[in-house]
C-alpha atoms as a PDB file:
ATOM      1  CA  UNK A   1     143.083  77.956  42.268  1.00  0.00           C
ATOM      2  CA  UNK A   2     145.153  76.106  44.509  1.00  0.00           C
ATOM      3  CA  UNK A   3     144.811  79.001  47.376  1.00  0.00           C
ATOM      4  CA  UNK A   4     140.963  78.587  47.168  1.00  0.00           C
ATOM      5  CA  UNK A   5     141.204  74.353  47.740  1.00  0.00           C
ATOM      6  CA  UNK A   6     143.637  74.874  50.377  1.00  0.00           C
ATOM      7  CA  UNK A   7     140.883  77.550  51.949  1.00  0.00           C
ATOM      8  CA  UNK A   8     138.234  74.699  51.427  1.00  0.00           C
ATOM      9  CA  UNK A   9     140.012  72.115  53.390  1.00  0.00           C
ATOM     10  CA  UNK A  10     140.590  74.091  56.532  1.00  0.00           C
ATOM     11  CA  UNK A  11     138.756  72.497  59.817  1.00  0.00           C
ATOM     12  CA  UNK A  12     135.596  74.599  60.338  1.00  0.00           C
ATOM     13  CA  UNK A  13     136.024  77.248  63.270  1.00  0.00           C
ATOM     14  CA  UNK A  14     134.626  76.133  66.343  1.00  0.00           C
ATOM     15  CA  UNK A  15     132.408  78.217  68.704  1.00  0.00           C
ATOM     16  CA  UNK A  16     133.644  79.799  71.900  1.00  0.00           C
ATOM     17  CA  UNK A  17     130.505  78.371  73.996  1.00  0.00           C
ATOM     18  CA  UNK A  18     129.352  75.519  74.428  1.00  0.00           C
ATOM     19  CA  UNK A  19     125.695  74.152  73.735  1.00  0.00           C
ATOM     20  CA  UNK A  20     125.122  74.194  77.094  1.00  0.00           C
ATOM     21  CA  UNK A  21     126.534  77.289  77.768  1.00  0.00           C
ATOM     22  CA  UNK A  22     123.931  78.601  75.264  1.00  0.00           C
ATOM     23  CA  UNK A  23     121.284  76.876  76.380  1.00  0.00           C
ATOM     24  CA  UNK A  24     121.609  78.508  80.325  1.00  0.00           C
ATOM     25  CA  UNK A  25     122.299  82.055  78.405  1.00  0.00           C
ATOM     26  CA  UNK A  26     118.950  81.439  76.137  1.00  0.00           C
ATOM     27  CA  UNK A  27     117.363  80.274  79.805  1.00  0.00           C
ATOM     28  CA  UNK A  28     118.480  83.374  81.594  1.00  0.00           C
ATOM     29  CA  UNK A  29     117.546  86.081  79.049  1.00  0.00           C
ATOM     30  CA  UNK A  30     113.948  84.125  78.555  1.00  0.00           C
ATOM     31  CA  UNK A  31     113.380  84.964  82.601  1.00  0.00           C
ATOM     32  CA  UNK A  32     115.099  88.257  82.618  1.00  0.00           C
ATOM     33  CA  UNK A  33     112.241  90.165  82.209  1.00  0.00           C
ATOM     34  CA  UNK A  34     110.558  89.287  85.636  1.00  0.00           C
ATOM     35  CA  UNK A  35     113.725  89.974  87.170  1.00  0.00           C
ATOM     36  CA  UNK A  36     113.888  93.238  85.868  1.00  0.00           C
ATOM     37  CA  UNK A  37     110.962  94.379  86.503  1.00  0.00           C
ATOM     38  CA  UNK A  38     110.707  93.323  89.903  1.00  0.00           C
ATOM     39  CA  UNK A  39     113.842  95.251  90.520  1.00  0.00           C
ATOM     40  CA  UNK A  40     112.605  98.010  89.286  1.00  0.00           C
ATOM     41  CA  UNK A  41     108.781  97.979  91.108  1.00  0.00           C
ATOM     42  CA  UNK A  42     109.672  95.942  93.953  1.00  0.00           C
ATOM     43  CA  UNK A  43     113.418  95.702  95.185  1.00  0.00           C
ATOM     44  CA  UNK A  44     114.129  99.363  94.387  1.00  0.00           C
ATOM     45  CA  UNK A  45     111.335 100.774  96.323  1.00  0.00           C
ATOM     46  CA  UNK A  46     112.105  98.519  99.436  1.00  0.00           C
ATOM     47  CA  UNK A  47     115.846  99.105  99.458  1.00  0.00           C
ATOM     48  CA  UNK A  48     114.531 103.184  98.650  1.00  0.00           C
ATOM     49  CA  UNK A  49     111.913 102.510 102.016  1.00  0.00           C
ATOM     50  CA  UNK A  50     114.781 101.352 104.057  1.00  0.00           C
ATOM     51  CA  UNK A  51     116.987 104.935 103.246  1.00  0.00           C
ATOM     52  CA  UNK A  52     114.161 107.253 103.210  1.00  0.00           C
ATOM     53  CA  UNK A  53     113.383 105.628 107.130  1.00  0.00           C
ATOM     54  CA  UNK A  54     116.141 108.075 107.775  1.00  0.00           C
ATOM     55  CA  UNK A  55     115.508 110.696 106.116  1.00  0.00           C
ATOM     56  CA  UNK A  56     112.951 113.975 106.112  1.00  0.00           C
ATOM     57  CA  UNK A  57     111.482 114.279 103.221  1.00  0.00           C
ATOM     58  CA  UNK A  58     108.226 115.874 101.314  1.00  0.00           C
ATOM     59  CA  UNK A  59     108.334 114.304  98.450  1.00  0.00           C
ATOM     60  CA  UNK A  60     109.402 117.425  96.748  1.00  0.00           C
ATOM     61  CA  UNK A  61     112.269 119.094  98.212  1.00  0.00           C
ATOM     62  CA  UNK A  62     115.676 118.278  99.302  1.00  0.00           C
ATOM     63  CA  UNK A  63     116.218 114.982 101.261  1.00  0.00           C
ATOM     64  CA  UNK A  64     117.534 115.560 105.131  1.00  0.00           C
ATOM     65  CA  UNK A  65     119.161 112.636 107.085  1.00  0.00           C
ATOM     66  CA  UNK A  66     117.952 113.126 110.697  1.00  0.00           C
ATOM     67  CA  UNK A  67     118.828 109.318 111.710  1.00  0.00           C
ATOM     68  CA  UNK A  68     116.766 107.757 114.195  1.00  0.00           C
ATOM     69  CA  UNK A  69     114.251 110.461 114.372  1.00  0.00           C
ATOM     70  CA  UNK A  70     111.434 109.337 112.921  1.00  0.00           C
ATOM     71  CA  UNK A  71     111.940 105.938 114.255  1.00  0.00           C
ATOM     72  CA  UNK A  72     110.977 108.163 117.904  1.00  0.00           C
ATOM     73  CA  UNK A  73     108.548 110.218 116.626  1.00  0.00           C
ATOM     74  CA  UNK A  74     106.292 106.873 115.181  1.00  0.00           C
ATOM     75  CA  UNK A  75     107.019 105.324 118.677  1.00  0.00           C
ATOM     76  CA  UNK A  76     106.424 108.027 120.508  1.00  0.00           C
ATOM     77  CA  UNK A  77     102.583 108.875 118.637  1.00  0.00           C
ATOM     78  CA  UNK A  78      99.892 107.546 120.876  1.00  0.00           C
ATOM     79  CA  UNK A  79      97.855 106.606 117.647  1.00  0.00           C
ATOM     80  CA  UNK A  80     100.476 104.290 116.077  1.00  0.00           C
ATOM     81  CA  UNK A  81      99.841 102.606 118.901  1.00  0.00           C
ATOM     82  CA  UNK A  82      95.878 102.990 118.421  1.00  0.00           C
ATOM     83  CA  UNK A  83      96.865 101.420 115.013  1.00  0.00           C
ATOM     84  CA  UNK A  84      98.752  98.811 116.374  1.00  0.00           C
ATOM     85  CA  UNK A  85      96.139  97.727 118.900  1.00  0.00           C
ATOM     86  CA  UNK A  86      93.418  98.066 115.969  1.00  0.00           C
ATOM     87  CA  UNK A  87      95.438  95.878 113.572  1.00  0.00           C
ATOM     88  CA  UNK A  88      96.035  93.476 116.192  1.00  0.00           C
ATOM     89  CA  UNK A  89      92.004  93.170 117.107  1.00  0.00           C
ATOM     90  CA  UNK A  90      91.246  92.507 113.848  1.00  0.00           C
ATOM     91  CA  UNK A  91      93.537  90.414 113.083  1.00  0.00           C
ATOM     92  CA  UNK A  92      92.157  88.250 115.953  1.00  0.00           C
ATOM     93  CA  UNK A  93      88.755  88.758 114.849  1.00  0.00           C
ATOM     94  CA  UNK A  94      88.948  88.752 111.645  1.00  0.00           C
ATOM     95  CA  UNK A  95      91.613  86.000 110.968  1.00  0.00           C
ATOM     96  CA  UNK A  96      91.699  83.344 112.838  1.00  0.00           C
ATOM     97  CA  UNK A  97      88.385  82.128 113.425  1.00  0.00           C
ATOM     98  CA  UNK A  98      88.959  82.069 109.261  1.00  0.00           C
ATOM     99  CA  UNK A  99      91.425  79.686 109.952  1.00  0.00           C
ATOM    100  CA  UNK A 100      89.259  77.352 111.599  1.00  0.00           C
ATOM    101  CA  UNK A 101      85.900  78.010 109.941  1.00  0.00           C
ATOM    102  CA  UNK A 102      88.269  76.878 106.811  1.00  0.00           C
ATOM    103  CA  UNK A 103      89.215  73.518 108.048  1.00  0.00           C
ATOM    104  CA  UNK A 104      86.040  72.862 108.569  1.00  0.00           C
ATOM    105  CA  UNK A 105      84.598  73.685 105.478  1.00  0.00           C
ATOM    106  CA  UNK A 106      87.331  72.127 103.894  1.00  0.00           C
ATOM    107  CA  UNK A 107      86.214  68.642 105.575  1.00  0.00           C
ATOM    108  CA  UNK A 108      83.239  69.139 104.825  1.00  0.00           C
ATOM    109  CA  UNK A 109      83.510  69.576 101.541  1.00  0.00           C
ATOM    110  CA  UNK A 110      85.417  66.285 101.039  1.00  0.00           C
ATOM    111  CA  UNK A 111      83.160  64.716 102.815  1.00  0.00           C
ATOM    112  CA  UNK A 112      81.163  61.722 100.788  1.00  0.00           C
ATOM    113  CA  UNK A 113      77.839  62.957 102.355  1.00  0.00           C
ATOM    114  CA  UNK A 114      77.861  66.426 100.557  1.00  0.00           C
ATOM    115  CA  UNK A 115      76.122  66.463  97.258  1.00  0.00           C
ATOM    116  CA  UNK A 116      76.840  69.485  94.742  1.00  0.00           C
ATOM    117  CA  UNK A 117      80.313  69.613  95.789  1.00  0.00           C
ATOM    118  CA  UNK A 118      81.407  71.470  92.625  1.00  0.00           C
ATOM    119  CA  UNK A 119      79.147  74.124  93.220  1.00  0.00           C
ATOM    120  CA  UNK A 120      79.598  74.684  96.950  1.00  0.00           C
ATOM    121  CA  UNK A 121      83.133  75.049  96.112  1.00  0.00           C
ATOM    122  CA  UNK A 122      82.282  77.757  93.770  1.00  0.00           C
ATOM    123  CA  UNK A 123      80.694  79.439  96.343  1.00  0.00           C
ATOM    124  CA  UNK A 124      83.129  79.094  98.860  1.00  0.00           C
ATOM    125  CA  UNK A 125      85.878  80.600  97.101  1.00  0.00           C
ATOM    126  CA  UNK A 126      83.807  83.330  94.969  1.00  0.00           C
ATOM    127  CA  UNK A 127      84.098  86.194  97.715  1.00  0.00           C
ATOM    128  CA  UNK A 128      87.668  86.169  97.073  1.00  0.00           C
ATOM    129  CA  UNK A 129      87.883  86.749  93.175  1.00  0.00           C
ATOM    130  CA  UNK A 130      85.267  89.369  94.007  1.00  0.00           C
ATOM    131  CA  UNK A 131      86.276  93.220  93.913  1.00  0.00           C
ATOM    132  CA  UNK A 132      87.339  94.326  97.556  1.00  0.00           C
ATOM    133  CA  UNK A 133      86.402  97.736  97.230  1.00  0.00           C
ATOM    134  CA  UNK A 134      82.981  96.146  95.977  1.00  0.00           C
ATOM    135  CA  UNK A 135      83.142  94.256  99.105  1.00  0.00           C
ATOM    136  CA  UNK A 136      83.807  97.017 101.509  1.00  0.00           C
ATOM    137  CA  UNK A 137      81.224  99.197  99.873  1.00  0.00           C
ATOM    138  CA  UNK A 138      78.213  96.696 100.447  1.00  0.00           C
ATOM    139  CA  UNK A 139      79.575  95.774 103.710  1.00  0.00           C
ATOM    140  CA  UNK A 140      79.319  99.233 104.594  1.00  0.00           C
ATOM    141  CA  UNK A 141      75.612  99.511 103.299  1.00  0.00           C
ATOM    142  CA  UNK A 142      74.730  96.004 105.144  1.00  0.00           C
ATOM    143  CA  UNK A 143      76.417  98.041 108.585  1.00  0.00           C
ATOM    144  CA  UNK A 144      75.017 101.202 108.280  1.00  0.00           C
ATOM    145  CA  UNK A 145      74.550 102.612 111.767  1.00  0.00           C
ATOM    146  CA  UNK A 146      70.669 103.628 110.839  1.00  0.00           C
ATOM    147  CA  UNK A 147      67.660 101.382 111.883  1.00  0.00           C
ATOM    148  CA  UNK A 148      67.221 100.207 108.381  1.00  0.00           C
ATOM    149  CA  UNK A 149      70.804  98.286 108.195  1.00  0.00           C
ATOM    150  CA  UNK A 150      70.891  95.066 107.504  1.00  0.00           C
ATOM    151  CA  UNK A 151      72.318  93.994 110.941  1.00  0.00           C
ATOM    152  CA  UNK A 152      70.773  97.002 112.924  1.00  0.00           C
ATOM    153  CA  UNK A 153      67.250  95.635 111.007  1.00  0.00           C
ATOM    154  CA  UNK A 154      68.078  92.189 112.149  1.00  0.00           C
ATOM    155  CA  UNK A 155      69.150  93.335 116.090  1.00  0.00           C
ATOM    156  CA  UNK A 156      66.270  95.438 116.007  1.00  0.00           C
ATOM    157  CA  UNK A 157      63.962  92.132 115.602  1.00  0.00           C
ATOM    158  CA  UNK A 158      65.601  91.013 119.091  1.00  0.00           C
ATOM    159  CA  UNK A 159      64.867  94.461 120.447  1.00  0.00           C
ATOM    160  CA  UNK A 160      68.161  95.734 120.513  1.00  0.00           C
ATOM    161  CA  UNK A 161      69.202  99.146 119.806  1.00  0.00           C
ATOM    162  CA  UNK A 162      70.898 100.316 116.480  1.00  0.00           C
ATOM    163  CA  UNK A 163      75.043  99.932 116.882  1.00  0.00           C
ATOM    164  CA  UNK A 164      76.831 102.993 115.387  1.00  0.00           C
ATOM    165  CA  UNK A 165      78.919 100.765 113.228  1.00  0.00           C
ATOM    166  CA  UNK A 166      80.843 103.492 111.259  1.00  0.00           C
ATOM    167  CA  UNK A 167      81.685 105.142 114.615  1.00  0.00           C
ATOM    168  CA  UNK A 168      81.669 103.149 117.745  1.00  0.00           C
ATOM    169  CA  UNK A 169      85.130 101.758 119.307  1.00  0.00           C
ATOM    170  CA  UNK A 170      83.945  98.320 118.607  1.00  0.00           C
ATOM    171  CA  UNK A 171      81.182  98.309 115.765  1.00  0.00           C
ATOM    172  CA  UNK A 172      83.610  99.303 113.162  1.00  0.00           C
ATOM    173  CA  UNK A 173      86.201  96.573 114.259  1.00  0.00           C
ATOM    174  CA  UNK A 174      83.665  93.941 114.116  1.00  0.00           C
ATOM    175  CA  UNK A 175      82.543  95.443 110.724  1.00  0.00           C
ATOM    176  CA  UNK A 176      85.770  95.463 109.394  1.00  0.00           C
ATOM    177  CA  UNK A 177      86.878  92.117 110.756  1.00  0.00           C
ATOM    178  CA  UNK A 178      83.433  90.155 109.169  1.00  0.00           C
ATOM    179  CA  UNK A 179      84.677  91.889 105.285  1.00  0.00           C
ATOM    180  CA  UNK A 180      88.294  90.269 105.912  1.00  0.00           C
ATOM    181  CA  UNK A 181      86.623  87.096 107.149  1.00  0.00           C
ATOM    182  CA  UNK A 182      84.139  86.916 104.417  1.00  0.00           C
ATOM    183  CA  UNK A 183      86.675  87.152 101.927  1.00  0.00           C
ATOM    184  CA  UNK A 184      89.382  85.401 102.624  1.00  0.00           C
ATOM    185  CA  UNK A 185      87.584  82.290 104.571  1.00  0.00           C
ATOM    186  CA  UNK A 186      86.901  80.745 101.108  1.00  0.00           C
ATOM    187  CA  UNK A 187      90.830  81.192 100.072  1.00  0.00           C
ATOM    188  CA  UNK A 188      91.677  79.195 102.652  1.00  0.00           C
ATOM    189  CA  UNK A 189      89.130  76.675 102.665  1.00  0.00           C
ATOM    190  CA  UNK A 190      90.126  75.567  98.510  1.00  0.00           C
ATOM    191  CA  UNK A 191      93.379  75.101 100.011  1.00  0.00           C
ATOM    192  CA  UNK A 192      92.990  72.955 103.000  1.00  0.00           C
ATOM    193  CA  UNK A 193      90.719  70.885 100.534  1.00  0.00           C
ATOM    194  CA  UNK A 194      93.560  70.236  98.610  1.00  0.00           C
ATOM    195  CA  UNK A 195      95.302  69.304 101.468  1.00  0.00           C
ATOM    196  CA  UNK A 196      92.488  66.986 102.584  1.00  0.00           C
ATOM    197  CA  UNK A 197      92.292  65.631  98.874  1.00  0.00           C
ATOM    198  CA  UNK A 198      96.449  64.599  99.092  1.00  0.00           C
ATOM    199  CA  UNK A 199      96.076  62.271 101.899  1.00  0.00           C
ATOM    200  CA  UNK A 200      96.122  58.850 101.013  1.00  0.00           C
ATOM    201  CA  UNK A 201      92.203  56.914 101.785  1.00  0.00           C
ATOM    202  CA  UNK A 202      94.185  53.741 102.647  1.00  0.00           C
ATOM    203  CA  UNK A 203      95.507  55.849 106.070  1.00  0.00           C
ATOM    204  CA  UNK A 204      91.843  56.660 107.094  1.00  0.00           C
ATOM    205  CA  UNK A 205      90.549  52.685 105.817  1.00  0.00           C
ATOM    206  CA  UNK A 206      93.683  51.347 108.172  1.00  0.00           C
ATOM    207  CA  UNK A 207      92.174  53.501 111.006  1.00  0.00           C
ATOM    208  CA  UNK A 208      88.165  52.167 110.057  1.00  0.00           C
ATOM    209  CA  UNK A 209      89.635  48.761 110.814  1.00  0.00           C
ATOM    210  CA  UNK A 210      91.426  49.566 114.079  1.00  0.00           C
ATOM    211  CA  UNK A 211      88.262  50.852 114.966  1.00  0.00           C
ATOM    212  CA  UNK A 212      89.147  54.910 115.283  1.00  0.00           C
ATOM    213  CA  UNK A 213      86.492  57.182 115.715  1.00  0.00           C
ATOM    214  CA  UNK A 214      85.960  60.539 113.770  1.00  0.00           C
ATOM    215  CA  UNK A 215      87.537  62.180 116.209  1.00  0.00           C
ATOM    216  CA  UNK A 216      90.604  60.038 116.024  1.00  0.00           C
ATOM    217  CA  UNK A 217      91.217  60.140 112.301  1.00  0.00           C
ATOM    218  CA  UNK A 218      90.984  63.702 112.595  1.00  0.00           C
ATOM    219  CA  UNK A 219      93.359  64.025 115.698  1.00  0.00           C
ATOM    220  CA  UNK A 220      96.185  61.408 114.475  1.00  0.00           C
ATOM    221  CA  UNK A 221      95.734  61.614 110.697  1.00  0.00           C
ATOM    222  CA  UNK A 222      94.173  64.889 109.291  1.00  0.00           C
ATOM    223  CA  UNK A 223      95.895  67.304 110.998  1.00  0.00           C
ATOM    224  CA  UNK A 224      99.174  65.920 111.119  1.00  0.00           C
ATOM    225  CA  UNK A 225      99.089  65.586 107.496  1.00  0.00           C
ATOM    226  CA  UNK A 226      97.893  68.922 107.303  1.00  0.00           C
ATOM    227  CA  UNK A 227     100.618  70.160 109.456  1.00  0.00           C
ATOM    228  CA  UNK A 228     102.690  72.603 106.745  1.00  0.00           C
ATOM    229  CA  UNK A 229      99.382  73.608 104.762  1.00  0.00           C
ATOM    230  CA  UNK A 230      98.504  75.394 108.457  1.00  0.00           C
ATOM    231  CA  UNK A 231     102.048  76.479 108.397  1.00  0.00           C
ATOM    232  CA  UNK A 232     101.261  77.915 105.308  1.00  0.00           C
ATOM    233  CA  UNK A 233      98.032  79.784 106.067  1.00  0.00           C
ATOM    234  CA  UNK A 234      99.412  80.842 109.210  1.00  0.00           C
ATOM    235  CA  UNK A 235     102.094  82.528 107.503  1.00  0.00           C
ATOM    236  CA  UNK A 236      99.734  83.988 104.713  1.00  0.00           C
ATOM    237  CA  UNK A 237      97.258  85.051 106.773  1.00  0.00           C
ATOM    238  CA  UNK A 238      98.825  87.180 109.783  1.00  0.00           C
ATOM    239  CA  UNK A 239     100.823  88.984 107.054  1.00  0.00           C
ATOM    240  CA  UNK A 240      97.679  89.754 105.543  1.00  0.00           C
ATOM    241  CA  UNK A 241      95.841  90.416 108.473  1.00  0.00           C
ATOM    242  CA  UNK A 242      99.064  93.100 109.621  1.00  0.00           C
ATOM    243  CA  UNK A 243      98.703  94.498 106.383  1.00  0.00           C
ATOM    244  CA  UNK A 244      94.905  95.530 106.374  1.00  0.00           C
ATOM    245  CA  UNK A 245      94.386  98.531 104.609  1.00  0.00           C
ATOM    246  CA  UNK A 246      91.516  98.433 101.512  1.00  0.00           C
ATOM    247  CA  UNK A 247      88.991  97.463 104.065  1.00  0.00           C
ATOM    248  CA  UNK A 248      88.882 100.046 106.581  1.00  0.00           C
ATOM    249  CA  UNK A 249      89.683 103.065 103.823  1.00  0.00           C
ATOM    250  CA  UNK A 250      86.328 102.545 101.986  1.00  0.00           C
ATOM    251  CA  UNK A 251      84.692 101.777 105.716  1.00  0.00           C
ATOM    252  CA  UNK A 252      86.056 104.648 107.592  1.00  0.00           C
ATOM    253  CA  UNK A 253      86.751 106.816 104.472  1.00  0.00           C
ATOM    254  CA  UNK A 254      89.796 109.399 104.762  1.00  0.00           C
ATOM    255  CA  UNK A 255      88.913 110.767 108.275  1.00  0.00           C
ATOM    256  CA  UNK A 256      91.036 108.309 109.647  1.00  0.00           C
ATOM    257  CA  UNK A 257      89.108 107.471 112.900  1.00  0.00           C
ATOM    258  CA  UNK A 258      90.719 106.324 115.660  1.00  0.00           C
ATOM    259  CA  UNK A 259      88.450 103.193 116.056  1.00  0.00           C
ATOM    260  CA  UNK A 260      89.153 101.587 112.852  1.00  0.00           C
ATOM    261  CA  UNK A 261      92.686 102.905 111.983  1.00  0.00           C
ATOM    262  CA  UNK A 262      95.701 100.224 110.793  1.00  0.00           C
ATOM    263  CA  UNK A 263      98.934 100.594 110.890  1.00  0.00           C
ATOM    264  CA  UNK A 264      99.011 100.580 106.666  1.00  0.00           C
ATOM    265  CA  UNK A 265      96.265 102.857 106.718  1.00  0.00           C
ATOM    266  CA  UNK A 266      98.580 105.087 109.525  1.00  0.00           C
ATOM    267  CA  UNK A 267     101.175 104.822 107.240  1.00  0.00           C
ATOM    268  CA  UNK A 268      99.210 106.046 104.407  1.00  0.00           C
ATOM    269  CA  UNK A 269      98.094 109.084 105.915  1.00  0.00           C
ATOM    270  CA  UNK A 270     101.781 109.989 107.268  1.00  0.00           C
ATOM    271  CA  UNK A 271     103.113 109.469 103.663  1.00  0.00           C
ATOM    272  CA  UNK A 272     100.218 111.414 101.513  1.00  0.00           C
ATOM    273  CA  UNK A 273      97.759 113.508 103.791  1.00  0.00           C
ATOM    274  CA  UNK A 274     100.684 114.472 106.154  1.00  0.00           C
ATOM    275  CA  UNK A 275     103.442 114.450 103.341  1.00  0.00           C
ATOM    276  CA  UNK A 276     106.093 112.863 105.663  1.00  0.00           C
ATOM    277  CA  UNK A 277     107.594 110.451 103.838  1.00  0.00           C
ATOM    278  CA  UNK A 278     110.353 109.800 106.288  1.00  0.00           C
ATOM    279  CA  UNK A 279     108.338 108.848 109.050  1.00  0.00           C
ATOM    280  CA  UNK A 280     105.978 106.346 106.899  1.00  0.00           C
ATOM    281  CA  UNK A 281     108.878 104.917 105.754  1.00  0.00           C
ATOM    282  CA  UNK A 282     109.917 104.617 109.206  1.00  0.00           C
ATOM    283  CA  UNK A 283     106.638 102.695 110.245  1.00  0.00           C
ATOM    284  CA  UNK A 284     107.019 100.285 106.705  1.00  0.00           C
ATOM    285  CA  UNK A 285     110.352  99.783 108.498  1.00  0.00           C
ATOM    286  CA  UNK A 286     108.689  98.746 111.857  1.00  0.00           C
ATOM    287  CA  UNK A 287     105.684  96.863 110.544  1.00  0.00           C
ATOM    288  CA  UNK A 288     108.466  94.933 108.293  1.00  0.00           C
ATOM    289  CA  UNK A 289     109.985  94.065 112.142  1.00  0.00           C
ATOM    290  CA  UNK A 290     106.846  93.143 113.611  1.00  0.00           C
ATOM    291  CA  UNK A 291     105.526  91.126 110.941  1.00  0.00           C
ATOM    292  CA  UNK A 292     108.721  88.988 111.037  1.00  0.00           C
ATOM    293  CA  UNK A 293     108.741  88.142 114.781  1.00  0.00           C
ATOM    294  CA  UNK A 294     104.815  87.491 114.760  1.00  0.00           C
ATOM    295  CA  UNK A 295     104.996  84.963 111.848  1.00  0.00           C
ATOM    296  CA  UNK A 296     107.733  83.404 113.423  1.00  0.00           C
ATOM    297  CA  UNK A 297     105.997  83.056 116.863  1.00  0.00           C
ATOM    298  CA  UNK A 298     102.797  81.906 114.899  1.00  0.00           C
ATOM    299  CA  UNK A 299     105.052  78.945 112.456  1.00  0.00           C
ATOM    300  CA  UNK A 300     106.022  77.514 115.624  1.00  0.00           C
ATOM    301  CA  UNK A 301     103.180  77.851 117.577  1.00  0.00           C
ATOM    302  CA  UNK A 302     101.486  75.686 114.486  1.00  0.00           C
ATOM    303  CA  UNK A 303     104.246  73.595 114.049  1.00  0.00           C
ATOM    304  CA  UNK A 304     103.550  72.553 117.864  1.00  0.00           C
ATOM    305  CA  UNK A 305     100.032  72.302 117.628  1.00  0.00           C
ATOM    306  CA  UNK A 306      99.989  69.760 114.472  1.00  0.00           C
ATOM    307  CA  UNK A 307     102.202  67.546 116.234  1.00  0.00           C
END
């Protein structure tokens, strides 16, 4: 009996960790998942891209390191070039008059004189929660190279000749290049709005009184407060526009023309019509280079202008 008091009197144990210690664990293993998974679907496969660059493979058989080889042969095809220069076309076309049509908009939109602002912004932004293959399907009805397409209907009012859209050099870039800008214009429209919407009205008042024009308050006050949104869609937007692939797949099908190839789309056909998995790994590889140096040039090329 006197065991079992002394038992009762003993100082309770005390844990190992502490509360807070528990409290990071707890916050870890709640966040783990995402982690996990996007080690599984997304570092994996990258760090898998990067070996198989050097490697010939067919996706079946034994893996073969040949080194730099497919590195030459992808630099050395005349239509990864073709890709190149097609990716790069677009990308003008396609994305940066976006860009500016957006700020625009954007202005526009926060303007006092628009009525209905709630449903223009709607409208704005609805082309990009809609379906891209949708899109590039009735984009490819409203260019259909025959007399009754949309625009051939609406050239042929101005007595111009039907355009071969699906097959000319440059009908199926400017095809392509009005579904990306169609679609993504509205994206980045909502958020230079919200740009717009975070500058303070007492900035533009101040400038009312000094007696700046439109011009002015744009110049001096919108788009230096704008300055890392732009950054932003800069950014967002070339390595989007490099990475074009739904778009000219449904548009040009799986012949792979020449006039409306990207380099995704190349990469595509090396990998699963041409079963060389080393060499599309080998362009990933390369388009991962190129995209890096032309964001770069393109943050400080808008870091200079919206100064």
């Amino acid at each position: 009996m006197a065991q079992i008091q002394v038992e009762k009197q003993l100082p309770p144990r005390k844990s190992s960790l502490s509360q807070k210690t528990k409290n990071a664990i707890n916050g870890y293993l709640y966040i783990s998942p995402f982690f996990l998974l996007f080690a599984v679907f997304g570092l994996f496969p990258i760090l898998f891209s990067f070996y198989l660059g050097f490697q010939k493979w067919n996706g079946l058989g034994e893996m073969e390191y040949v080194g730099f080889q497919n590195f030459k042969l992808i630099l050395e095809d005349p239509l990864f070039w073709k890709a190149l220069g097609n990716t790069m076309i677009m990308w003008v076309l396609g994305t940066l008059p976006q860009l500016l049509i957006g700020i625009i908009l954007a202005y526009a939109l926060n303007s006092a004189l628009i009525k209905l602002k709630s449903f223009f912004r709607i409208s704005v932004f609805m082309p990009y929660v809609t379906s891209t293959v949708a899109v590039a399907i009735v984009f490819g009805i409203m260019f259909n190279s025959q007399e009754f397409g949309l625009f051939n209907a609406i050239l042929g009012n101005f007595g111009i000749d039907p355009v071969s859209w699906s097959t000319s050099e440059w009908g199926v870039k400017m095809a392509i290049s009005t579904m990306v800008f169609w679609r993504w214009v509205g994206y980045n429209t909502i958020i230079y709005l919200a740009g717009l919407q975070a500058i303070p009205n007492e900035l533009y008042e101040a400038a009312v009184i000094d007696g700046a024009t439109t011009r002015q308050k744009i110049q001096y006050i919108t788009i230096p407060m704008l300055r890392p949104i732009i950054i932003f869609t800069v950014f967002t937007s070339t390595i989007g526009a490099l990475q074009l692939f739904t778009e000219p797949l449904i548009f040009i099908g799986r012949t792979y023309r020449q006039e409306g190839i990207t380099v995704v789309l190349y990469l595509y056909r090396e990998a699963f019509a041409n079963q060389a998995f080393g060499p599309a790994s080998a362009t990933a590889i390369i388009l991962f280079l190129i995209i890096i140096v032309i964001s770069s040039i393109n943050v400080l090329v808008a870091n200079r202008i919206a100064r």
